[in-house]
Protein backbone atom coordinates (compact mmCIF):
# COMPACT_ATOMS: atom_id res chain seq x y z
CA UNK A 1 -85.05 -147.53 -60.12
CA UNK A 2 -81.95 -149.94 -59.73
CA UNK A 3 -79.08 -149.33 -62.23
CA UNK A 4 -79.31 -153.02 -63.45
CA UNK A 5 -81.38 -155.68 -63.83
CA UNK A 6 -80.75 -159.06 -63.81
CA UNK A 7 -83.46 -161.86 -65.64
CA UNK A 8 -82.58 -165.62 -65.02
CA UNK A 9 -84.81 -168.29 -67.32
CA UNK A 10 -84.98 -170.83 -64.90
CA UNK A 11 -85.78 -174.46 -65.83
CA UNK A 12 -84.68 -177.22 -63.50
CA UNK A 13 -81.63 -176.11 -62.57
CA UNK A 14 -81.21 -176.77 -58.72
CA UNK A 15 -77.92 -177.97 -58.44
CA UNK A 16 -76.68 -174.52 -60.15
CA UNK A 17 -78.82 -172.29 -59.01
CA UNK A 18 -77.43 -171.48 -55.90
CA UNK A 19 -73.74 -170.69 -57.25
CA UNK A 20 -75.39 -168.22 -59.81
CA UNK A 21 -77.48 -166.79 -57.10
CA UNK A 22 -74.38 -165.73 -54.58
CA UNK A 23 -72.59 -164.54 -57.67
CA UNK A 24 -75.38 -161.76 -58.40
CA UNK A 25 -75.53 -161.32 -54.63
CA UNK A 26 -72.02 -160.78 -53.54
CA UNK A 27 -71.73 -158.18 -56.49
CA UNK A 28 -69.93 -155.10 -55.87
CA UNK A 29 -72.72 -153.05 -57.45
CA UNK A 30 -75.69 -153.45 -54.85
CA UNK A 31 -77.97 -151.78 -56.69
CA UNK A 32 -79.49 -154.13 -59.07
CA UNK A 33 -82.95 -156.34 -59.09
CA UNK A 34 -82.66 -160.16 -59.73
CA UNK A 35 -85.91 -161.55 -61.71
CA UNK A 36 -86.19 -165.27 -61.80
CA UNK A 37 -88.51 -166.65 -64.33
CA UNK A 38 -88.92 -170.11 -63.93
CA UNK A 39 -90.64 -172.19 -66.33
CA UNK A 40 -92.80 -174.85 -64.69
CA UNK A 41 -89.67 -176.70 -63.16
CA UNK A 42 -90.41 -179.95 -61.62
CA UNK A 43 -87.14 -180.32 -59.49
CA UNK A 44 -86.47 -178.16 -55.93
CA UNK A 45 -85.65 -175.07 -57.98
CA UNK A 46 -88.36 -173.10 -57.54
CA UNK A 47 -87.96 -173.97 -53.25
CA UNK A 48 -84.04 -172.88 -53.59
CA UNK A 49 -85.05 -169.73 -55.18
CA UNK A 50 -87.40 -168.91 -52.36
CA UNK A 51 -85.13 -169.42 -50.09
CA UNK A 52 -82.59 -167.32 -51.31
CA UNK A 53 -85.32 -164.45 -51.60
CA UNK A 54 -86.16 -164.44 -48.19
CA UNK A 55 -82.88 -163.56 -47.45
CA UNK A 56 -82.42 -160.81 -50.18
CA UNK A 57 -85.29 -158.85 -51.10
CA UNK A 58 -83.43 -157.77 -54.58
CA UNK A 59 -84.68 -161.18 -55.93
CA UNK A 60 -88.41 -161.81 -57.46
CA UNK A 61 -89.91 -165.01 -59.10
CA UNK A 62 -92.30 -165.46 -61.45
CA UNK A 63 -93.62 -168.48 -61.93
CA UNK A 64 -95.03 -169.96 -65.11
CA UNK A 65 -98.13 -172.04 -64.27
CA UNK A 66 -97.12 -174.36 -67.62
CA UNK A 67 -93.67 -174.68 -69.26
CA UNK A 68 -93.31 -171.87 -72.31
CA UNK A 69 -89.39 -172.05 -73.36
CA UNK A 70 -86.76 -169.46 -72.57
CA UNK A 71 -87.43 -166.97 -74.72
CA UNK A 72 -90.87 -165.89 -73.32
CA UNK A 73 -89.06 -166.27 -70.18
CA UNK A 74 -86.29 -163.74 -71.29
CA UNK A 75 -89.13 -161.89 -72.48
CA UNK A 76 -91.34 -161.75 -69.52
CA UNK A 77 -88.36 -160.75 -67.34
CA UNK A 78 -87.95 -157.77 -69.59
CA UNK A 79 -91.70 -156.57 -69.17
CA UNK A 80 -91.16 -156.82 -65.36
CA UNK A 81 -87.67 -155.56 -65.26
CA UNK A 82 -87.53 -151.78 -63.71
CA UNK A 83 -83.84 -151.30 -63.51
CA UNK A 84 -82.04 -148.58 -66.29
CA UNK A 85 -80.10 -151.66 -68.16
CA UNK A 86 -80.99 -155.34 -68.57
CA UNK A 87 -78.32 -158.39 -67.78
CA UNK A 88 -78.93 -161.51 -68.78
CA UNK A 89 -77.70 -164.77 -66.99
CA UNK A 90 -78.56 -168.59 -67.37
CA UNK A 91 -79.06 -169.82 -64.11
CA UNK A 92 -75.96 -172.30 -64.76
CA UNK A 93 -73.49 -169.79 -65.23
CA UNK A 94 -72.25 -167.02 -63.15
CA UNK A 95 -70.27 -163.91 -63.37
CA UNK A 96 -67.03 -162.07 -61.71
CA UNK A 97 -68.26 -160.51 -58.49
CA UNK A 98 -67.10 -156.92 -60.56
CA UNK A 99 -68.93 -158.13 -63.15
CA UNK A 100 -72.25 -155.56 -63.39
CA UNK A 101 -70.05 -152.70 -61.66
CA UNK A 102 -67.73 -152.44 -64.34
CA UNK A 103 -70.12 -152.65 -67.30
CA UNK A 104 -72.53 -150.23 -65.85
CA UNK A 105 -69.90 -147.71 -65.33
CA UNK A 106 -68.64 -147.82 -68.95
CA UNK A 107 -71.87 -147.89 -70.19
CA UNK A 108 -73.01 -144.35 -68.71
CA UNK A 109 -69.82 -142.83 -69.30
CA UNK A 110 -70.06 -143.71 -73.26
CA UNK A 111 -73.69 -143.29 -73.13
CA UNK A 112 -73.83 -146.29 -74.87
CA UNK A 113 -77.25 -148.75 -75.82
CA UNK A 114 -75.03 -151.48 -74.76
CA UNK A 115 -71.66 -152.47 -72.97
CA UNK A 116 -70.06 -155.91 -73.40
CA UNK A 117 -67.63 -157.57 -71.10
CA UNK A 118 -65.36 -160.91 -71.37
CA UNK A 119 -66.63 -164.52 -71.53
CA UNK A 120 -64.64 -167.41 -70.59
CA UNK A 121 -65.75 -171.32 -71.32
CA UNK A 122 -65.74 -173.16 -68.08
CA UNK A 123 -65.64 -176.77 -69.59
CA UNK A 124 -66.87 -179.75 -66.88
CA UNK A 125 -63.04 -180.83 -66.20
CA UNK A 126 -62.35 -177.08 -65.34
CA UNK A 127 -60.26 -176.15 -67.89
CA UNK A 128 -60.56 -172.36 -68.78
CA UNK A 129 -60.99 -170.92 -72.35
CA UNK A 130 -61.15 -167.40 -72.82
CA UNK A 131 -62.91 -166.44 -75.99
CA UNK A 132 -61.82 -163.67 -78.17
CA UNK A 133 -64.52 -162.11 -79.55
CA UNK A 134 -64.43 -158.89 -78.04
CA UNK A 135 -61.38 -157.55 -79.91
CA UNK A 136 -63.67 -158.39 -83.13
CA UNK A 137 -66.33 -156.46 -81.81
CA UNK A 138 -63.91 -153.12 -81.36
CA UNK A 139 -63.79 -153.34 -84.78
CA UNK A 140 -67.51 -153.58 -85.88
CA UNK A 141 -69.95 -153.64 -83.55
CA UNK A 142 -71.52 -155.72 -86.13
CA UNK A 143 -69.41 -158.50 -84.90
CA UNK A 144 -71.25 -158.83 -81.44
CA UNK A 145 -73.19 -161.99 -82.79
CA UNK A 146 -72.93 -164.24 -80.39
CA UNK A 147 -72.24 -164.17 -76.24
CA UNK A 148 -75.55 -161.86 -75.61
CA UNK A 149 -75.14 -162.93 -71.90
CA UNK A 150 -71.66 -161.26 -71.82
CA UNK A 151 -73.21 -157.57 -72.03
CA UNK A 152 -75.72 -155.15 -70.38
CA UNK A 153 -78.91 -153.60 -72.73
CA UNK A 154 -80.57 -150.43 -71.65
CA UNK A 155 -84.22 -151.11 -70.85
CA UNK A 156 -85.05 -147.87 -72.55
CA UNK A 157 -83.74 -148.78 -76.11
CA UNK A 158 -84.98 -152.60 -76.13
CA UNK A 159 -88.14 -151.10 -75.33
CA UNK A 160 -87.98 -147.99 -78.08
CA UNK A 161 -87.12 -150.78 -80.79
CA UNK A 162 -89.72 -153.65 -79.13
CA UNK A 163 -86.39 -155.99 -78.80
CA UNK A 164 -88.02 -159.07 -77.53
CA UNK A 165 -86.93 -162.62 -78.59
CA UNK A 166 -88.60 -164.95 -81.04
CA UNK A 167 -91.15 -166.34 -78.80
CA UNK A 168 -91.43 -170.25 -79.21
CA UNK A 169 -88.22 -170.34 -80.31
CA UNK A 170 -85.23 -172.48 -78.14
CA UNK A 171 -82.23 -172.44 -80.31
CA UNK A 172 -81.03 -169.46 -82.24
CA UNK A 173 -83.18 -167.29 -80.79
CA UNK A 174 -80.31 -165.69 -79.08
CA UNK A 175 -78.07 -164.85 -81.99
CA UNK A 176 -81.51 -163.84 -83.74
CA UNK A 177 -82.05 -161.50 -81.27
CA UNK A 178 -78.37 -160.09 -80.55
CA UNK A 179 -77.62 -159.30 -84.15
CA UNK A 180 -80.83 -157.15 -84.29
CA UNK A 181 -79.70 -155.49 -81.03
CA UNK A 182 -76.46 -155.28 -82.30
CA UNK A 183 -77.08 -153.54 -85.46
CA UNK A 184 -79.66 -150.98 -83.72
CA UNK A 185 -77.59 -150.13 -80.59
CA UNK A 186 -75.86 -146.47 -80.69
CA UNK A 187 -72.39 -148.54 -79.79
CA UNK A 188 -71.01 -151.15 -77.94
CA UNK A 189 -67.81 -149.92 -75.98
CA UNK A 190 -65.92 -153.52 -74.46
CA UNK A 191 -64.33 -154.37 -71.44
CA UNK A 192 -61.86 -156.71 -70.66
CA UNK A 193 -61.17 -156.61 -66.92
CA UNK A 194 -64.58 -158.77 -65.94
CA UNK A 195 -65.69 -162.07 -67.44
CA UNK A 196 -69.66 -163.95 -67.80
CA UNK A 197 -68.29 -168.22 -66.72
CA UNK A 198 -70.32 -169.75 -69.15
CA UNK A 199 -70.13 -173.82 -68.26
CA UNK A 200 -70.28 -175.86 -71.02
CA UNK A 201 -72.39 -178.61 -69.97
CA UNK A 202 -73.58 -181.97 -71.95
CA UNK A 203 -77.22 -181.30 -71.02
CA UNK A 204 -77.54 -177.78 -72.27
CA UNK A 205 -79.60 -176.71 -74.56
CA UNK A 206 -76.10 -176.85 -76.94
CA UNK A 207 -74.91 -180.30 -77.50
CA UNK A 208 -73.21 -182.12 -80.26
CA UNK A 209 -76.38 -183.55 -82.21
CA UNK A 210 -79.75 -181.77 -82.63
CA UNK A 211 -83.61 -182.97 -82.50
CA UNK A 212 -85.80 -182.70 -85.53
CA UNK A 213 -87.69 -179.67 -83.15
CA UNK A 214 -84.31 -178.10 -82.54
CA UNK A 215 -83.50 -177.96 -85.90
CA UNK A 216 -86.68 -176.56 -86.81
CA UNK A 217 -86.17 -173.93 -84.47
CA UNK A 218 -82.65 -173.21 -85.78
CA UNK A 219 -84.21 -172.35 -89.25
CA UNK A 220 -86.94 -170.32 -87.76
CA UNK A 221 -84.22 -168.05 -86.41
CA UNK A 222 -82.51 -167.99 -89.33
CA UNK A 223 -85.53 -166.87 -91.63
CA UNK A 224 -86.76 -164.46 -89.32
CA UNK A 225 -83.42 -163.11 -89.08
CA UNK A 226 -82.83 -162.29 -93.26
CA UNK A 227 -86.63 -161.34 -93.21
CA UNK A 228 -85.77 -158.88 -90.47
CA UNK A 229 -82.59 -157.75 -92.45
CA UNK A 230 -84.32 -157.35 -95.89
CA UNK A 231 -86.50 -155.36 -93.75
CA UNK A 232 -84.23 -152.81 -93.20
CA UNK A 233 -84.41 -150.13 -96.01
CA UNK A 234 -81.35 -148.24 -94.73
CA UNK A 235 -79.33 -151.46 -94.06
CA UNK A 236 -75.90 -150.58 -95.96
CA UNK A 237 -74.95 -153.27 -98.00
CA UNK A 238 -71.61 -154.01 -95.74
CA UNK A 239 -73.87 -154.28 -92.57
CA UNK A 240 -76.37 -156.90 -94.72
CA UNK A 241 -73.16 -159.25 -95.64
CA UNK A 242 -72.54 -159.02 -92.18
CA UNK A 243 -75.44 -160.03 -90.94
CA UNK A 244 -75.62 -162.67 -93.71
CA UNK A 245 -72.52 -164.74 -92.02
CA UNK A 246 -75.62 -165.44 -89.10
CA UNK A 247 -78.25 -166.22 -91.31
CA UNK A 248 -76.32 -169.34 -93.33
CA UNK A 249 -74.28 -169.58 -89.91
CA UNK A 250 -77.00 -171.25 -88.39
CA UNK A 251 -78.28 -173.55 -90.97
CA UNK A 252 -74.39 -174.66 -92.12
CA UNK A 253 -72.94 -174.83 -88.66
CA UNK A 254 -76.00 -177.61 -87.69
CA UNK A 255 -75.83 -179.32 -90.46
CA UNK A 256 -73.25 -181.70 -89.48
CA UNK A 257 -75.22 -181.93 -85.85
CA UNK A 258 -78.01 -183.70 -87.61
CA UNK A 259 -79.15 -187.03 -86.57
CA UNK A 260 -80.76 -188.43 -89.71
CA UNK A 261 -80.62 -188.10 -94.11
CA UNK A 262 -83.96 -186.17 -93.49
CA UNK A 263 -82.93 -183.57 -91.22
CA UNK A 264 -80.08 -182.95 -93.37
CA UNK A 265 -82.34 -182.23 -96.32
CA UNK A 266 -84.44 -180.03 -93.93
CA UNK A 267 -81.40 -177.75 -93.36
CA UNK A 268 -80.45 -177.65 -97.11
CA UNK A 269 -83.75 -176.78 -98.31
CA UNK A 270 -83.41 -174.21 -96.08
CA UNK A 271 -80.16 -172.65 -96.91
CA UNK A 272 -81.96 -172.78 -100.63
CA UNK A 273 -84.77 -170.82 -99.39
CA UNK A 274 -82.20 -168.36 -97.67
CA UNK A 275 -80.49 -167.69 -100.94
CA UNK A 276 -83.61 -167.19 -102.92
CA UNK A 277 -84.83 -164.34 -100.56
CA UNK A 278 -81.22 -163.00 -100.45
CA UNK A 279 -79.74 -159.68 -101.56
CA UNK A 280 -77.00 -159.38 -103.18
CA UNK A 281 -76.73 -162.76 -104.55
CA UNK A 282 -73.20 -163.03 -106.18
CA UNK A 283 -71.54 -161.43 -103.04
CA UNK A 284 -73.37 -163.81 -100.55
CA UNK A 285 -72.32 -166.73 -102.22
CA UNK A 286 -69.33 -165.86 -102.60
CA UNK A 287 -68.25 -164.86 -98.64
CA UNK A 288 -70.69 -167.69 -97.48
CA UNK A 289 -69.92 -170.62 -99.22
CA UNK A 290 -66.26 -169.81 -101.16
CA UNK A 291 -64.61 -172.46 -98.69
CA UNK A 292 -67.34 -175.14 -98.87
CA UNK A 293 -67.92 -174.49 -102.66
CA UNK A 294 -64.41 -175.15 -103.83
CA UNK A 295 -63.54 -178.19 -101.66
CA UNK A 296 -65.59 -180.44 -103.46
CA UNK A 297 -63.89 -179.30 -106.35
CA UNK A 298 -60.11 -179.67 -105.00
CA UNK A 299 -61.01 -183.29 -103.67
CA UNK A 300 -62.20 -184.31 -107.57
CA UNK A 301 -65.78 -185.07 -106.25
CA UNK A 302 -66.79 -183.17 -109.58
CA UNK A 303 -64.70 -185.19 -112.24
CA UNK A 304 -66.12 -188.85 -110.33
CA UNK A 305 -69.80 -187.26 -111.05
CA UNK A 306 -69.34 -186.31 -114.72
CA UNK A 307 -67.43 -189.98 -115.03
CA UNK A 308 -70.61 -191.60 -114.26
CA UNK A 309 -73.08 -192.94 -116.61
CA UNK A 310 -75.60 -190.53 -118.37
CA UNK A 311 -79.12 -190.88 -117.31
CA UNK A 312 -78.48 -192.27 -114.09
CA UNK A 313 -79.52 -190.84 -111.12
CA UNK A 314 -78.02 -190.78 -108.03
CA UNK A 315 -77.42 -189.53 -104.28
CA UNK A 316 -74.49 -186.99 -103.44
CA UNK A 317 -73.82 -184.61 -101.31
CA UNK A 318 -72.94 -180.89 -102.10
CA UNK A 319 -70.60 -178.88 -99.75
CA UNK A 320 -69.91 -181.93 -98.39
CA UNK A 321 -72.83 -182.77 -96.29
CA UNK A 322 -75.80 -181.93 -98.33
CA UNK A 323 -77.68 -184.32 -100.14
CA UNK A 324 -78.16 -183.52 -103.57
CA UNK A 325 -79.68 -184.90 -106.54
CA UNK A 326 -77.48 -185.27 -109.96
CA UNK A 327 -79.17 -185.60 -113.68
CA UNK A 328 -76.43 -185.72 -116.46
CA UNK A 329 -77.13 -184.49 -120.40
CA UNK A 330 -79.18 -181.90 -120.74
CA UNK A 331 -79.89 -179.03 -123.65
CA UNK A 332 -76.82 -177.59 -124.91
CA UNK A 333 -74.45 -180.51 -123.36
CA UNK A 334 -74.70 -178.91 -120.03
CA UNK A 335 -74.90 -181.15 -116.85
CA UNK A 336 -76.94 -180.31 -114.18
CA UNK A 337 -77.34 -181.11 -110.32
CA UNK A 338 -80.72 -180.18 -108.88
CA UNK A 339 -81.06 -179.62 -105.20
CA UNK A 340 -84.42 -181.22 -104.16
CA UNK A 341 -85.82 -180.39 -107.92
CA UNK A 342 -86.02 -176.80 -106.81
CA UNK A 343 -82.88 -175.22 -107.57
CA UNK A 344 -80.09 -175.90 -109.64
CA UNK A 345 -76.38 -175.22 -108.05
CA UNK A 346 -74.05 -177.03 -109.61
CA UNK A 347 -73.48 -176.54 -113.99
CA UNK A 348 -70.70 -177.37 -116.33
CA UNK A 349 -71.11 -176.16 -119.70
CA UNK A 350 -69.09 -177.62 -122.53
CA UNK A 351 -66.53 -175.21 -124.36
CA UNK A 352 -64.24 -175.74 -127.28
CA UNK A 353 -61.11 -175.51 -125.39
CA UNK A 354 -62.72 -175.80 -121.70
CA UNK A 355 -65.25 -176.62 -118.95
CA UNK A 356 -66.40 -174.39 -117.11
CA UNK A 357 -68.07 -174.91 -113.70
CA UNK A 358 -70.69 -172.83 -112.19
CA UNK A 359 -72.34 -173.23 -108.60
CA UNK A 360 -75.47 -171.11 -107.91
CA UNK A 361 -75.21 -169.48 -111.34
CA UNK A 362 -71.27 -168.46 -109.66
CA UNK A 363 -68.24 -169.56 -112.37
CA UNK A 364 -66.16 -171.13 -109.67
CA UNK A 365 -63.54 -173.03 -111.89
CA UNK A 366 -62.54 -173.67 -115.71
CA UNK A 367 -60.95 -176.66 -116.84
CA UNK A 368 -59.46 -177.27 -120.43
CA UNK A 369 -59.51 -179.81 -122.38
């Protein structure tokens, strides 16, 4: 049994490939396997790979007779892996030559599910960006939502728990997986000394605007990651607001990477969905949207609404970004704006001496007369 495994999703990537490959090669811990899954590439990868494992018999490739997205791939490489833990590594990346020494060692002397190292952005001019997250993570292992590729898994517990990721899914399926992992591991003791390069790259599966598909994907994640959490009947209530920063992470953090109005509305029917299904209502409103909820409020957006005509209807946009629908008068002298007719978030009801402003059923602000 090798002490590590290594799985590389591999999608036409031959002008990388190569530089990932001698990283995992030249490591100082020999002991590990190298599974390449590659997903019905149509460039020379699938001939570099070869070549490299005729050299090294620690690499393997499995070939996908049709292309089936990288989680299956991830996925498939954990079925095959045999090693005692499980790295992860995107074929355009690569790691410190120290890299799988060092986390293997602290991860059987803590006897932990999983051990995380550094990451460091790699942008294309060169520049170097270390990112902090690990001191976060010392805190709360709760924190370890994002940089999955930075850490080792033991084969043993993925399998115990079936940790597999969502299958289909090609954007947030990471995150949805790590926070799951995350929350189930034993701990997650860090290291500091040995870094995962990831490259930032314009043609990664990350870039500045998203696809319809992509954001569909996005929201998938999301759902089946507060589905998964409501799930969890001895979830503490600090662990679920935790997890709930991921959840409306992914569907606010891509709403500004939308290319159209429609997409847009996509993601905010979505976050409306979220906060239907979610616990603790008051509390994830609250952490989640205090800073978005109270802008539109500073910047007078609210007065310039209630200024317009009654009976009119027209197009704004809530938190900024969202589109939103606004109806004024209404029983009781209370003005409403509905989001997609579905849900109202935004109320001001009339007082003798004040106004006082509600979003999500949440008194955010009182104004007098």
């Amino acid at each position: 049994m090798p002490k590590v495994s290594v799985i590389l999703p591999c999608f036409n990537v031959a002008p990388y490939i190569g530089a990932c490959l001698d990283s995992l090669l030249n490591q100082t811990l020999s002991d590990i396997e190298i599974i390449c899954v590659d997903d019905k590439s149509t460039d020379d990868t699938v001939t570099i790979i070869k070549k490299y494992a005729k050299r090294d018999n620690r690499i393997s490739l499995i070939e996908f007779p049709h292309n089936q997205g990288v989680a299956i791939a991830r996925n498939t490489g954990i079925e095959a892996a045999m090693g005692e833990y499980i790295g992860f590594i995107d074929p355009d990346d690569y790691v410190d030559l120290d890299f799988f020494e060092k986390l293997y060692d602290v991860a059987k002397r803590e006897d932990a599910d999983i051990a995380k190292a550094s990451l460091i952005t790699v942008n294309v001019n060169g520049v170097h960006t270390p990112n902090r997250l690990n001191w976060a993570v010392k805190q709360d292992k709760l924190n370890f939502q994002y940089e999955f590729t930075s850490a080792i898994y033991r084969k043993e517990f993925l399998d115990r728990y079936n940790l597999r990721f969502l299958a289909g899914c090609s954007i947030g399926e990471d995150v949805n997986w790590q926070i799951k992992a995350a929350y189930l591991a034993n701990k997650i003791p860090v290291i500091d000394s040995t870094a995962y390069m990831y490259i930032r790259r314009s043609d990664s599966a990350y870039c500045d605007l998203l696809t319809r598909k992509k954001i569909e994907k996005v929201c998938w994640a999301s759902a089946d990651l507060l589905n998964w959490a409501n799930a969890q009947d001895s979830m503490s209530k600090a662990d679920y607001m935790n997890i709930l920063r991921s959840v409306y992470g992914l569907l606010l953090n891509n709403v500004p990477r939308a290319m159209t109005h429609q997409d847009k509305e996509l993601i905010g029917q979505h976050i409306v969905d979220a906060y239907k299904n979610t616990q603790y209502k008051e509390d994830a409103l609250k952490r989640n949207f205090k800073s978005y909820t109270r802008l539109p409020l500073i910047r007078g957006q609210v007065s310039k609404m209630l200024r317009t005509l009654a009976y009119k209807k027209k197009r704004y946009k809530l938190f900024g970004f969202i589109p939103i629908i606004k109806t004024l008068y209404a029983p009781m002298q209370e003005y409403k704006i509905i989001l997609f007719d579905l849900f109202t978030v935004f109320k001001c009801v009339r007082g003798q001496w004040n106004d006082s402003f509600y979003i999500c059923g949440i008194k955010v602000m009182k104004v007098a007369h």
